[in-house]
N, C-alpha and C. Protein backbone atom coordinates (compact mmCIF):
# COMPACT_ATOMS: atom_id res chain seq x y z
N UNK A 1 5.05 5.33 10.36
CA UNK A 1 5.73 4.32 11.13
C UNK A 1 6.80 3.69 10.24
N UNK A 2 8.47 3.34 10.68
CA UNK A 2 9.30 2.92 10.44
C UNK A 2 8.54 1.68 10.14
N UNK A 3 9.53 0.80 8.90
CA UNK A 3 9.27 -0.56 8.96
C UNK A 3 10.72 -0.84 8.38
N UNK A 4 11.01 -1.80 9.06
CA UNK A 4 12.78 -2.36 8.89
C UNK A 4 12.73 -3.74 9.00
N UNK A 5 14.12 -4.09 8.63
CA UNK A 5 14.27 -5.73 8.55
C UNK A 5 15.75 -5.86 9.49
N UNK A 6 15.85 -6.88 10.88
CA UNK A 6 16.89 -6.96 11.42
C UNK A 6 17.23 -8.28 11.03
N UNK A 7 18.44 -8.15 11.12
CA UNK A 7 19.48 -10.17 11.07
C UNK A 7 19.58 -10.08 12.52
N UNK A 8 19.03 -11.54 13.22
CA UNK A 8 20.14 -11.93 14.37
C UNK A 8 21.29 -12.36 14.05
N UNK A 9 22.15 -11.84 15.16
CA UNK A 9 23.77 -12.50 14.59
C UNK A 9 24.38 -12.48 16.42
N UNK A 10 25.42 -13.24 16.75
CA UNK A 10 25.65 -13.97 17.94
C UNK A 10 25.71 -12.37 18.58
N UNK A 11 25.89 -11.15 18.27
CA UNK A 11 26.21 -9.61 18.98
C UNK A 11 24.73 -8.94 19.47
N UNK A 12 23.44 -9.72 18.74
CA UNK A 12 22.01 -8.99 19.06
C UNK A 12 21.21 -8.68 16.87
N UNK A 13 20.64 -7.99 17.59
CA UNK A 13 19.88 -7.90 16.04
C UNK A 13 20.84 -6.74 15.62
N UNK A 14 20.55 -7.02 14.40
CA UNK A 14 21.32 -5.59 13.23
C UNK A 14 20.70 -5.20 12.27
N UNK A 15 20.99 -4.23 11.50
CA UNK A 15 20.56 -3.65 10.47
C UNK A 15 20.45 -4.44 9.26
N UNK A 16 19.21 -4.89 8.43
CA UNK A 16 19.73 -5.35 7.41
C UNK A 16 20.20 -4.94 6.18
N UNK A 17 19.93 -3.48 6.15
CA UNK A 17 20.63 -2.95 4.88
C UNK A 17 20.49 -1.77 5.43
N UNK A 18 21.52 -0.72 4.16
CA UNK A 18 21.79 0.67 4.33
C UNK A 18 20.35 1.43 4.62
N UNK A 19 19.61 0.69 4.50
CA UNK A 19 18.24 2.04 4.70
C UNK A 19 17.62 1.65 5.97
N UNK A 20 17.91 0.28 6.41
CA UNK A 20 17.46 -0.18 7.80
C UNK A 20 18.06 0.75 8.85
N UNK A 21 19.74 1.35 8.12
CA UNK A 21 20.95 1.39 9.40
C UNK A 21 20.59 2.71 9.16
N UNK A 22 19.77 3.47 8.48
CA UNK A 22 19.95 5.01 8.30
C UNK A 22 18.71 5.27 9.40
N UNK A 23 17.53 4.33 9.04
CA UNK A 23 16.42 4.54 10.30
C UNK A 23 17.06 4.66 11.71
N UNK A 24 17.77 3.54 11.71
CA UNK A 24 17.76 3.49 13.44
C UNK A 24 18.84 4.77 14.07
N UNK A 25 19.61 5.18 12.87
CA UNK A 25 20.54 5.99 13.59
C UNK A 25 19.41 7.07 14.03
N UNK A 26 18.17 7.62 13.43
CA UNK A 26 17.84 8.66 13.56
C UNK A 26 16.57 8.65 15.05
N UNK A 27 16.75 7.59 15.78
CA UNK A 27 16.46 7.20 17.20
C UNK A 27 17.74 7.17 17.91
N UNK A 28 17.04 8.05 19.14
CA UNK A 28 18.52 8.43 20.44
C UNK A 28 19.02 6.76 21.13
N UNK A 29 20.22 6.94 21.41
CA UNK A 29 20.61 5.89 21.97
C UNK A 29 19.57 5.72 23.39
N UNK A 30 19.37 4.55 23.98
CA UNK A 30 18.26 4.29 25.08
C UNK A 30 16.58 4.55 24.59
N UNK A 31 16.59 4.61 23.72
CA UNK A 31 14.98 4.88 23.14
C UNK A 31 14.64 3.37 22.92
N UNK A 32 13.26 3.31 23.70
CA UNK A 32 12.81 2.19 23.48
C UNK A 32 11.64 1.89 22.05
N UNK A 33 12.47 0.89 21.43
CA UNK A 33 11.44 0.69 20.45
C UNK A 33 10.27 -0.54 20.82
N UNK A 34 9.19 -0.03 20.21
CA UNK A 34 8.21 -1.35 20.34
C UNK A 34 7.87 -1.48 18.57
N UNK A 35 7.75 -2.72 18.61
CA UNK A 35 7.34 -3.44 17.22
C UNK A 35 6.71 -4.77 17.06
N UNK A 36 6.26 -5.15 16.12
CA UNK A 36 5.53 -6.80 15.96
C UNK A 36 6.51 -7.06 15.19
N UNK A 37 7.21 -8.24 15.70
CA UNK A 37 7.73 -8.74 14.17
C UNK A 37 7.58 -9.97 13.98
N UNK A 38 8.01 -9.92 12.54
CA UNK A 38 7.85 -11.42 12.38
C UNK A 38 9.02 -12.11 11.15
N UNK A 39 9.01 -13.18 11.36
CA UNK A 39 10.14 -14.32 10.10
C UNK A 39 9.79 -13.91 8.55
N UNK A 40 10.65 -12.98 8.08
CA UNK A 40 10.77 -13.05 6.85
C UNK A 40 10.94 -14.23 5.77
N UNK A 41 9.87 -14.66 4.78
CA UNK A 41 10.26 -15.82 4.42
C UNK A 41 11.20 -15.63 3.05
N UNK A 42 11.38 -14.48 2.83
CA UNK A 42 12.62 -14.13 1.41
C UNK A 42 13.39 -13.19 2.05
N UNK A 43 13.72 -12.91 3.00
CA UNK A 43 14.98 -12.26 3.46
C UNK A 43 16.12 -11.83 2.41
N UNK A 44 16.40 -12.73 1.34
CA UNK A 44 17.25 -12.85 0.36
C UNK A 44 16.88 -11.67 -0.80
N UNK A 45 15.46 -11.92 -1.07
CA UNK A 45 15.11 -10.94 -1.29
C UNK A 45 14.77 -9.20 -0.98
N UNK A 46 14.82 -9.36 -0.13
CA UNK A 46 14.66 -7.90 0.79
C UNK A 46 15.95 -7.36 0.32
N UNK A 47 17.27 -8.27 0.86
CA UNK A 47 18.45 -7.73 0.56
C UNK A 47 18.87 -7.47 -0.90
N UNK A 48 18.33 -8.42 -1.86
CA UNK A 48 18.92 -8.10 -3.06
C UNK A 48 18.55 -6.42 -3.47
N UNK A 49 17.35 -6.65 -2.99
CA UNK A 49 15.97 -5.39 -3.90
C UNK A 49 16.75 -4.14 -2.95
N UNK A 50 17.26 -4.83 -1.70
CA UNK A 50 17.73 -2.83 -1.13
C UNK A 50 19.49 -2.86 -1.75
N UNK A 51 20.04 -3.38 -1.76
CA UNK A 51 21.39 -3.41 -2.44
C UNK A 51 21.25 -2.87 -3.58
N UNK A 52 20.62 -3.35 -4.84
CA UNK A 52 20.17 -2.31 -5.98
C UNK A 52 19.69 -1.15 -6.02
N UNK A 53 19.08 -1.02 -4.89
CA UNK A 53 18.26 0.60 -4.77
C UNK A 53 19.21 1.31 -4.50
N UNK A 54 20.05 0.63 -2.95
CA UNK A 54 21.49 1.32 -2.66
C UNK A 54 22.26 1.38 -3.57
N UNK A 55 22.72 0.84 -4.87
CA UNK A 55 23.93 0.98 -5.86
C UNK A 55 23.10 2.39 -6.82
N UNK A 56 22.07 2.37 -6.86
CA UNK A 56 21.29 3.42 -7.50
C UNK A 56 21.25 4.73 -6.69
N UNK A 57 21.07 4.66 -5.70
CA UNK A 57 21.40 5.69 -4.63
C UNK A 57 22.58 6.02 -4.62
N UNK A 58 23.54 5.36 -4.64
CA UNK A 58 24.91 6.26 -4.63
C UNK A 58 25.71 6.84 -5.72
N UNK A 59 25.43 6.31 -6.88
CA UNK A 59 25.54 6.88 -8.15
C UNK A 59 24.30 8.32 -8.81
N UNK A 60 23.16 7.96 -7.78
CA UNK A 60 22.47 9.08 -8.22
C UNK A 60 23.01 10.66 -7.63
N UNK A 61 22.85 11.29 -8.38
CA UNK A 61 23.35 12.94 -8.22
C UNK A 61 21.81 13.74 -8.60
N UNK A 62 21.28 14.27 -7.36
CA UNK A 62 20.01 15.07 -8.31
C UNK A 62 20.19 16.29 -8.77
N UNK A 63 19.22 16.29 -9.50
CA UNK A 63 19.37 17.34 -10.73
C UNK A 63 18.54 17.97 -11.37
N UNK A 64 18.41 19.29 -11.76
CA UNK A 64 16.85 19.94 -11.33
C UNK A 64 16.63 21.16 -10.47
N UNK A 65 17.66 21.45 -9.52
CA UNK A 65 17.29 21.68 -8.56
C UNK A 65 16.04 21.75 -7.64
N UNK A 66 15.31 23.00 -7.82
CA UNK A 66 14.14 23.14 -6.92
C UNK A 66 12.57 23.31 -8.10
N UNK A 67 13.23 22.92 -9.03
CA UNK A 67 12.11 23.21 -9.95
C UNK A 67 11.88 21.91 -10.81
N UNK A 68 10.45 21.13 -9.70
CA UNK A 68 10.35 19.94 -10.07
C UNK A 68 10.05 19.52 -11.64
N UNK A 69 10.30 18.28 -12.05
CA UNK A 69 9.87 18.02 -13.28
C UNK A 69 8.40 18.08 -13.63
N UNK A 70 7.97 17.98 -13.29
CA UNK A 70 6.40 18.47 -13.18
C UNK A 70 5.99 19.67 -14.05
N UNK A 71 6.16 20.44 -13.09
CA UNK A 71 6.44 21.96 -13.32
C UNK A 71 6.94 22.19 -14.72
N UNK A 72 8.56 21.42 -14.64
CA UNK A 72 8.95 21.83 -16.04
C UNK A 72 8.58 21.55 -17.25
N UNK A 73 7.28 20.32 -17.25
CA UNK A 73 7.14 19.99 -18.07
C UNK A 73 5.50 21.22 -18.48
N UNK A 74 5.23 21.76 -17.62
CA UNK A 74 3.88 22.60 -17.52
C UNK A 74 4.95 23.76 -18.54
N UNK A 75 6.11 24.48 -18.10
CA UNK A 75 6.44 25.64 -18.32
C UNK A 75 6.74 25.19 -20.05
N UNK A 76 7.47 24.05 -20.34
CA UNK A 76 7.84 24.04 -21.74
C UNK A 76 6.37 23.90 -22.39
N UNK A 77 6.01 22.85 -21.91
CA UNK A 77 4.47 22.63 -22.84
C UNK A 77 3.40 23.91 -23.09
N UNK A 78 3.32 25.05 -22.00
CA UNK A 78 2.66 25.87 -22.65
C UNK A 78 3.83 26.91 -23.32
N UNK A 79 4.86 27.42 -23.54
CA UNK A 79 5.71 27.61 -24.45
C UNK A 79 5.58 26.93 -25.83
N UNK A 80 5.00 25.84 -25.98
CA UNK A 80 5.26 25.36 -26.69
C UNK A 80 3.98 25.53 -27.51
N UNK A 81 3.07 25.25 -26.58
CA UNK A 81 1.53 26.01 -27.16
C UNK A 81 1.34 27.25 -27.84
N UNK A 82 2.22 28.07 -26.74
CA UNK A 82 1.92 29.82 -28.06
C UNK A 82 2.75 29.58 -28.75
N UNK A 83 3.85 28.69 -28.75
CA UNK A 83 4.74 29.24 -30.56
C UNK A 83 4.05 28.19 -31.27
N UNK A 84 3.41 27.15 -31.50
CA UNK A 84 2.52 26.55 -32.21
C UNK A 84 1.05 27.66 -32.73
N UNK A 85 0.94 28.42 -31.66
CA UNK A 85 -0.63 29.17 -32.26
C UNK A 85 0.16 30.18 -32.96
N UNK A 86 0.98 30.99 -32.65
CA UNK A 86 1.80 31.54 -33.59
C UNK A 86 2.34 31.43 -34.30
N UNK A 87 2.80 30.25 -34.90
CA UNK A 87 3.67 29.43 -35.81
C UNK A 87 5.25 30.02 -35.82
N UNK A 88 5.32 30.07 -34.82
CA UNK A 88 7.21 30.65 -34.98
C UNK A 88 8.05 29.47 -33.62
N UNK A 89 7.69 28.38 -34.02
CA UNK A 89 8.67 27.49 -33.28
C UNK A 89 10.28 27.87 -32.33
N UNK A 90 10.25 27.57 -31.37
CA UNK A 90 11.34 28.02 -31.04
C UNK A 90 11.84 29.43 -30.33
N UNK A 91 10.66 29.88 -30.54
CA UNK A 91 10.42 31.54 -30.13
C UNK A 91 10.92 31.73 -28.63
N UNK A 92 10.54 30.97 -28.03
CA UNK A 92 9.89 31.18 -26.46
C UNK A 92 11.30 30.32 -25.54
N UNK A 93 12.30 29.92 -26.41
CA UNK A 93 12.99 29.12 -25.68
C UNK A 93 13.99 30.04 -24.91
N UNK A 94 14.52 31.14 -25.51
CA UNK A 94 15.76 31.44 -24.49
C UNK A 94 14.74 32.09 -23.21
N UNK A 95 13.20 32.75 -23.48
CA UNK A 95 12.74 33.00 -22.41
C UNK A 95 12.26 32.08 -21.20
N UNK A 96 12.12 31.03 -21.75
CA UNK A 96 11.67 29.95 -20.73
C UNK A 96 12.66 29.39 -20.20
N UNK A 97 14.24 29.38 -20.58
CA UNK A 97 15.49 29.14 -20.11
C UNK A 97 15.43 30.15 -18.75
N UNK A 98 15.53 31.34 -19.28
CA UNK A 98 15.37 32.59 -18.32
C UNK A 98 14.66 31.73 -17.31
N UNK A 99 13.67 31.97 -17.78
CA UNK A 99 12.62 32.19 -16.48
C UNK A 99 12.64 30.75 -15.45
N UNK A 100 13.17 29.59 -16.07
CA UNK A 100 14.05 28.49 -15.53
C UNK A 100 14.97 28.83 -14.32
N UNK A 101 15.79 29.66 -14.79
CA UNK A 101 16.84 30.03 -14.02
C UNK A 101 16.64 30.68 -13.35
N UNK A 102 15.76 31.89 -13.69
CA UNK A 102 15.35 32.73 -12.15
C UNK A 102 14.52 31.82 -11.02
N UNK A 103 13.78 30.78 -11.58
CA UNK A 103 13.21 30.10 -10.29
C UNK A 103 14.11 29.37 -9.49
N UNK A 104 15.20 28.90 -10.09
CA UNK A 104 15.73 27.81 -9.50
C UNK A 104 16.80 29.17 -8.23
N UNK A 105 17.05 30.09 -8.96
CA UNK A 105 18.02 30.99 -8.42
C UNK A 105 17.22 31.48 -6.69
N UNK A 106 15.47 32.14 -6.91
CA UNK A 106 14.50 32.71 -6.44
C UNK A 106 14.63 31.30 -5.06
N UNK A 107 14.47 29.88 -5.47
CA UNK A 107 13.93 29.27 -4.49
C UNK A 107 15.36 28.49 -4.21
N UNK A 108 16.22 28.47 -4.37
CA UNK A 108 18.10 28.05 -3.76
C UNK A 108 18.20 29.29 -2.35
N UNK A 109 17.83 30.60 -3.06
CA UNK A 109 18.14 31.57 -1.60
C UNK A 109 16.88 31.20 -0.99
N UNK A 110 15.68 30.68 -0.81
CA UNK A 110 15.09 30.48 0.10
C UNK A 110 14.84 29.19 0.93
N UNK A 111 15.29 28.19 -0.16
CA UNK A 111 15.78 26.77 0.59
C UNK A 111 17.23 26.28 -0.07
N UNK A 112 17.96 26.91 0.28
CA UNK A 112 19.58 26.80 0.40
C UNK A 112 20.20 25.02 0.07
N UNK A 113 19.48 24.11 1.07
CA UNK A 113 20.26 23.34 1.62
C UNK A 113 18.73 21.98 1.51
N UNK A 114 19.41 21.35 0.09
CA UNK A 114 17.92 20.07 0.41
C UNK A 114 18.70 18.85 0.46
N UNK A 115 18.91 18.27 1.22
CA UNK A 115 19.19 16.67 2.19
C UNK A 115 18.37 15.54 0.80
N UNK A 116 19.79 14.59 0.19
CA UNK A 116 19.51 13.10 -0.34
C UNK A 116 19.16 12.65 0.60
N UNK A 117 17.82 12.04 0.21
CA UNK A 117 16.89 11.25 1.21
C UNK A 117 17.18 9.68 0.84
N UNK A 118 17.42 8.65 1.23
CA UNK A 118 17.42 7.41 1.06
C UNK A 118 15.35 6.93 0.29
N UNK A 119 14.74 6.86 1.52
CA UNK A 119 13.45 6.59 1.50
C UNK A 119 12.98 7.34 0.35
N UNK A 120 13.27 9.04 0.36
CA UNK A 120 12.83 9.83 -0.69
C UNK A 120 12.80 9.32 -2.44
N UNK A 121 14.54 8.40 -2.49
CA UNK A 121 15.02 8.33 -3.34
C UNK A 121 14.19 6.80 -3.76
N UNK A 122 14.02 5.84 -2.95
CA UNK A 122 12.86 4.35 -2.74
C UNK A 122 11.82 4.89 -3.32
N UNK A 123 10.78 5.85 -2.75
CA UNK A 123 9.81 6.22 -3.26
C UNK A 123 9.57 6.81 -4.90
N UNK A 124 10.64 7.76 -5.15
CA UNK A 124 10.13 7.79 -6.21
C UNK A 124 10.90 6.94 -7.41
N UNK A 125 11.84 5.58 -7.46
CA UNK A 125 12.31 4.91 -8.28
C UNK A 125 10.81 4.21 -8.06
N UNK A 126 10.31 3.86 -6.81
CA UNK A 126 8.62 2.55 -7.08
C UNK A 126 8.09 3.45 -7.91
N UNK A 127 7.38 4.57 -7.81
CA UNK A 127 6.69 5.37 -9.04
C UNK A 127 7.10 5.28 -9.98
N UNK A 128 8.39 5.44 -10.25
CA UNK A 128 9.22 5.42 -11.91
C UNK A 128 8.51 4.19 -12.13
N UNK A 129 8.65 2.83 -11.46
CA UNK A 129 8.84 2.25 -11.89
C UNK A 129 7.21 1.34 -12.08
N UNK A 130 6.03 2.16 -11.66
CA UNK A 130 5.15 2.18 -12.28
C UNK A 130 4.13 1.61 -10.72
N UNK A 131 4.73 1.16 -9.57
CA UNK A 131 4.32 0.85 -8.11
C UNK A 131 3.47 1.98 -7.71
N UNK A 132 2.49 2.46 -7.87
CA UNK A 132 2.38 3.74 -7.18
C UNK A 132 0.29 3.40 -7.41
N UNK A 133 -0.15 4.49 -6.43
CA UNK A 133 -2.07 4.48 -6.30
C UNK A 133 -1.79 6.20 -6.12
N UNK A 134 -2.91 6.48 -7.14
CA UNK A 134 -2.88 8.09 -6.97
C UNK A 134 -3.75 8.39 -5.28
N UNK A 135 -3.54 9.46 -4.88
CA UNK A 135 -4.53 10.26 -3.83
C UNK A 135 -4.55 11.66 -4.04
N UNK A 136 -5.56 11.99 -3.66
CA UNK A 136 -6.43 13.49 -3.42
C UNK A 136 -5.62 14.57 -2.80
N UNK A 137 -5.37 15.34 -3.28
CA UNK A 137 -4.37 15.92 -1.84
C UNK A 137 -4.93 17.50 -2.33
N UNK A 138 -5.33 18.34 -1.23
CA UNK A 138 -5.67 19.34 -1.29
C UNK A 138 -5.30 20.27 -2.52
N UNK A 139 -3.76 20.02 -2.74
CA UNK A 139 -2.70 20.55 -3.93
C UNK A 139 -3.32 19.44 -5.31
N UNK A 140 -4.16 18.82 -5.29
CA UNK A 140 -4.17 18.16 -6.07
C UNK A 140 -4.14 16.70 -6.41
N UNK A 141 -4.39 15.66 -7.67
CA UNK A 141 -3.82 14.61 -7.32
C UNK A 141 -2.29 13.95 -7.64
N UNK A 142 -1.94 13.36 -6.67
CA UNK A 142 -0.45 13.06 -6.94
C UNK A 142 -0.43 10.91 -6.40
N UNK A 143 0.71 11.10 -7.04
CA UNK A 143 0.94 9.40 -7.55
C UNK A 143 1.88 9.05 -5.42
N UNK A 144 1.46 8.07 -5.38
CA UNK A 144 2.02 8.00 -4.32
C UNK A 144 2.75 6.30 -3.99
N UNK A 145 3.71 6.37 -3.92
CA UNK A 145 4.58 4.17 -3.51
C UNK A 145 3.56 3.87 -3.10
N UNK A 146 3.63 2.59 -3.53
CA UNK A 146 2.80 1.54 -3.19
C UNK A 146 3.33 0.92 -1.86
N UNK A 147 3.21 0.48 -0.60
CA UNK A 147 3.55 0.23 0.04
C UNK A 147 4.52 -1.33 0.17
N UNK A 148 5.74 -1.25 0.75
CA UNK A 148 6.14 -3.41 0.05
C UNK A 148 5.80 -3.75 1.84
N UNK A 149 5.42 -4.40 1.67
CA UNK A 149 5.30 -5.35 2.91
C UNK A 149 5.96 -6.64 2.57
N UNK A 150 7.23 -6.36 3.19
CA UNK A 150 8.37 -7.74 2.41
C UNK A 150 7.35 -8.87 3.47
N UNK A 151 7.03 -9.39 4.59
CA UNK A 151 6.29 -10.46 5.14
C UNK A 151 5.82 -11.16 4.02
N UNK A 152 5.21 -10.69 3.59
CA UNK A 152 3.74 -10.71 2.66
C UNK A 152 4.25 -11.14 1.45
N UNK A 153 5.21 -10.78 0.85
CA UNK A 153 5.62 -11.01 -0.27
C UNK A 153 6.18 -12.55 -0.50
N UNK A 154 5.62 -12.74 -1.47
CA UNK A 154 6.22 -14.01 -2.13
C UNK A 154 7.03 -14.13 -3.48
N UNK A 155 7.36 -15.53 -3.85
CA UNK A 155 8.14 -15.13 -5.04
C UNK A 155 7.39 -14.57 -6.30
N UNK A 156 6.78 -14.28 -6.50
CA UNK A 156 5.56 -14.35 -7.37
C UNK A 156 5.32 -12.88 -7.38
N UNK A 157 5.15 -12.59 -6.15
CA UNK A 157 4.49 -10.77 -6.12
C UNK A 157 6.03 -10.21 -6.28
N UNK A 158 7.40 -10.72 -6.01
CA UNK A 158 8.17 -9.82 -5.80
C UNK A 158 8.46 -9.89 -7.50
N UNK A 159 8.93 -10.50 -8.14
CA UNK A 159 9.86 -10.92 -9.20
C UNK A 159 9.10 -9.67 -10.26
N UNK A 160 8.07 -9.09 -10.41
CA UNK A 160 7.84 -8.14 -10.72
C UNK A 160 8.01 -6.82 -10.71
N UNK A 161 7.73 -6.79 -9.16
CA UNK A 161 8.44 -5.45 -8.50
C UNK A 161 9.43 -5.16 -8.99
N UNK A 162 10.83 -6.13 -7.91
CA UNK A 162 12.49 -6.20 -8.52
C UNK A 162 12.57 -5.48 -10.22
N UNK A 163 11.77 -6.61 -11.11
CA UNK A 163 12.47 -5.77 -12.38
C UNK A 163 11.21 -5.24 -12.48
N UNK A 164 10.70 -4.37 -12.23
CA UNK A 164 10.20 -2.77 -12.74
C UNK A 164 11.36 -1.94 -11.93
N UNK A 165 11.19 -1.75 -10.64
CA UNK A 165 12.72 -1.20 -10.11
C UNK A 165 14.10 -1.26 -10.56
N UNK A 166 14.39 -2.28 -11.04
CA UNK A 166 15.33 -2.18 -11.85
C UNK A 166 15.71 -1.48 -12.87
N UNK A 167 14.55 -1.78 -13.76
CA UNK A 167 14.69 -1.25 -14.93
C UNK A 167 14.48 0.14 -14.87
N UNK A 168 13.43 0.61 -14.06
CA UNK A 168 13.90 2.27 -12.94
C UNK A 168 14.94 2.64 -13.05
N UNK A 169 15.69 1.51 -12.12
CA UNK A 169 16.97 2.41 -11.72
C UNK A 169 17.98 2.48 -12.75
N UNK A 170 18.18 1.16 -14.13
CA UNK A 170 18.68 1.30 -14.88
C UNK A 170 19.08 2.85 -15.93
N UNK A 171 17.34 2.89 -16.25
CA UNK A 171 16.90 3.67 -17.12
C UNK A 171 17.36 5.05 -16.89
N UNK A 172 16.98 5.42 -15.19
CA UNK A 172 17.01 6.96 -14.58
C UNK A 172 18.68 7.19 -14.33
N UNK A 173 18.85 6.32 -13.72
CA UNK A 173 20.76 6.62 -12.97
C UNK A 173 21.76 5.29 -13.54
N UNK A 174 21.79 3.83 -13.36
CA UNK A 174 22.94 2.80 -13.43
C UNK A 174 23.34 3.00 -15.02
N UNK A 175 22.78 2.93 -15.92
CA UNK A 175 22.86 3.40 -17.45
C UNK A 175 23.87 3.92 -17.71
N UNK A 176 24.19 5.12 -16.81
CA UNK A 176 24.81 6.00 -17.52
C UNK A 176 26.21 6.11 -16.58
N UNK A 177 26.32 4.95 -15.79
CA UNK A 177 27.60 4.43 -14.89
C UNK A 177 27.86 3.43 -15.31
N UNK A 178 27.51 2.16 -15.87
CA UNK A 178 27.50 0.61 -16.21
C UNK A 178 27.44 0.46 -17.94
N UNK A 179 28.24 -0.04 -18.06
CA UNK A 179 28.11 -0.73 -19.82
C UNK A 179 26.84 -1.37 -19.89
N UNK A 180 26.61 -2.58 -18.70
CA UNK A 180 25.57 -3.25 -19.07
C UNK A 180 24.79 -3.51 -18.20
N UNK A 181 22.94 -4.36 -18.01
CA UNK A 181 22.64 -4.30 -17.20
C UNK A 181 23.26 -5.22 -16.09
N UNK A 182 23.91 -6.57 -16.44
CA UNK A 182 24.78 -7.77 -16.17
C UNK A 182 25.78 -7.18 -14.62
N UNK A 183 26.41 -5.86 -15.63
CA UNK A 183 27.47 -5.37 -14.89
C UNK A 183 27.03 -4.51 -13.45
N UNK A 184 25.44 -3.92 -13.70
CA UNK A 184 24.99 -3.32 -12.62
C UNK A 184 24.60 -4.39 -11.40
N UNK A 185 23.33 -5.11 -12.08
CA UNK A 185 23.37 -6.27 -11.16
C UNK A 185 24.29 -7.03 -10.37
N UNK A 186 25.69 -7.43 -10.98
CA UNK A 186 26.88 -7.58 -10.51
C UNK A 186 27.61 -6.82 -9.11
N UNK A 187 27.33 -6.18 -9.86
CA UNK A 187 27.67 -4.22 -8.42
C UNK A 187 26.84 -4.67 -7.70
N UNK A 188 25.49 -4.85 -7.67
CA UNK A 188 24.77 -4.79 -6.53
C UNK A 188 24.67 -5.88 -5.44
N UNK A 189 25.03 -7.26 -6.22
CA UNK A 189 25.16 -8.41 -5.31
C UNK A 189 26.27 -8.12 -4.48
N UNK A 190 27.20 -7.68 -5.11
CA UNK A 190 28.67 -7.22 -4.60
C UNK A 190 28.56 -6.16 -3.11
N UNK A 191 27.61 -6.13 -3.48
CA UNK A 191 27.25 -4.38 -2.53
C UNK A 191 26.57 -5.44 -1.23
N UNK A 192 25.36 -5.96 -1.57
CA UNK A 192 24.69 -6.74 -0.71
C UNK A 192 25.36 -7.72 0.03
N UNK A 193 26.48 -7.98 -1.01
CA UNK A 193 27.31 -9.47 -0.26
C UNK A 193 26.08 -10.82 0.58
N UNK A 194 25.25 -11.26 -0.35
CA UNK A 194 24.44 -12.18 -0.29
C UNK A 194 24.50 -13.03 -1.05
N UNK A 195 25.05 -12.99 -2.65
CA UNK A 195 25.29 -13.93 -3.64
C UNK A 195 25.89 -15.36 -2.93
């Protein structure tokens, strides 16, 4: 289930940020929505925390292709294991380059075409940023967002969140666009137009 935040404004309700306006486009015009809602008591907050995610989102470029970090870290680490039991460091690298490249090559012709996800991109900066409860999953266990229930949130539960996300988004993508963190934050109020 969608969960979004609208502004009234004298035209009807609206979107409150880029990830609110990406949900609703993906409902047909005349579709009736039903929902509970209720008075956000940090609204201010909602917007700051999606304006930063959004300035992180649009500077992010992924990269990797189809061969998650996960994975890559399985393929170097046991590479790294036999040239340690063998003692010839370094051995195994142009083959694990190889064999890098044939996967990414192997699974591009079979999924061609993978879609920047907004939500996709939310979810895993909360994990980066340390938000996350593992679960069971047939494949195994995997780390999964913690859910925000902006209602619920107060100043207290958020001011944590915000900078672990931040420092997420700093660390993974704004870093390496921004001199400083001053200057990112800056961008993002700018973006939100809430300051």
């Amino acid at each position: 289930m969608a969960e979004l935040a609208l502004i009234r404004t004298p035209q009807g309700l609206v979107p409150a940020t880029d990830a609110d306006r990406e949900t609703i486009l993906h409902w047909k015009a005349g579709q009736v929505i039903h929902g509970k809602f209720t008075k956000m008591r940090n609204a201010k907050f909602h917007r700051k925390f999606f304006s930063m995610l959004d300035l992180a989102w649009e500077y992010w470029e992924p990269a990797g292709g189809l061969v998650p970090r996960q994975e890559l870290r399985g393929i170097w680490g046991l590479a790294k294991y036999f040239e340690e039991l063998n003692q010839r460091p370094g051995q195994l690298t142009n083959a694990v380059e190889g064999y890098i490249a044939k996967l990414e090559a192997d699974r591009a012709d079979r999924f061609p075409v993978v879609d920047k996800s907004r939500e996709a991109f939310r979810e895993w900066v909360t994990i980066e940023a340390g938000h996350f409860h593992l679960v069971q999953t047939p494949d195994g266990v995997r780390r999964e967002a913690k859910s925000i229930s902006w209602a619920n949130m107060d100043d207290t539960a958020f001011e944590p969140l915000y900078r672990d996300v931040f420092n997420a988004c700093w660390r993974l993508v704004l870093s390496a666009h921004f001199e400083t963190e001053a200057a990112a934050l800056a961008a993002a109020d700018m973006m939100g137009s809430y300051a």
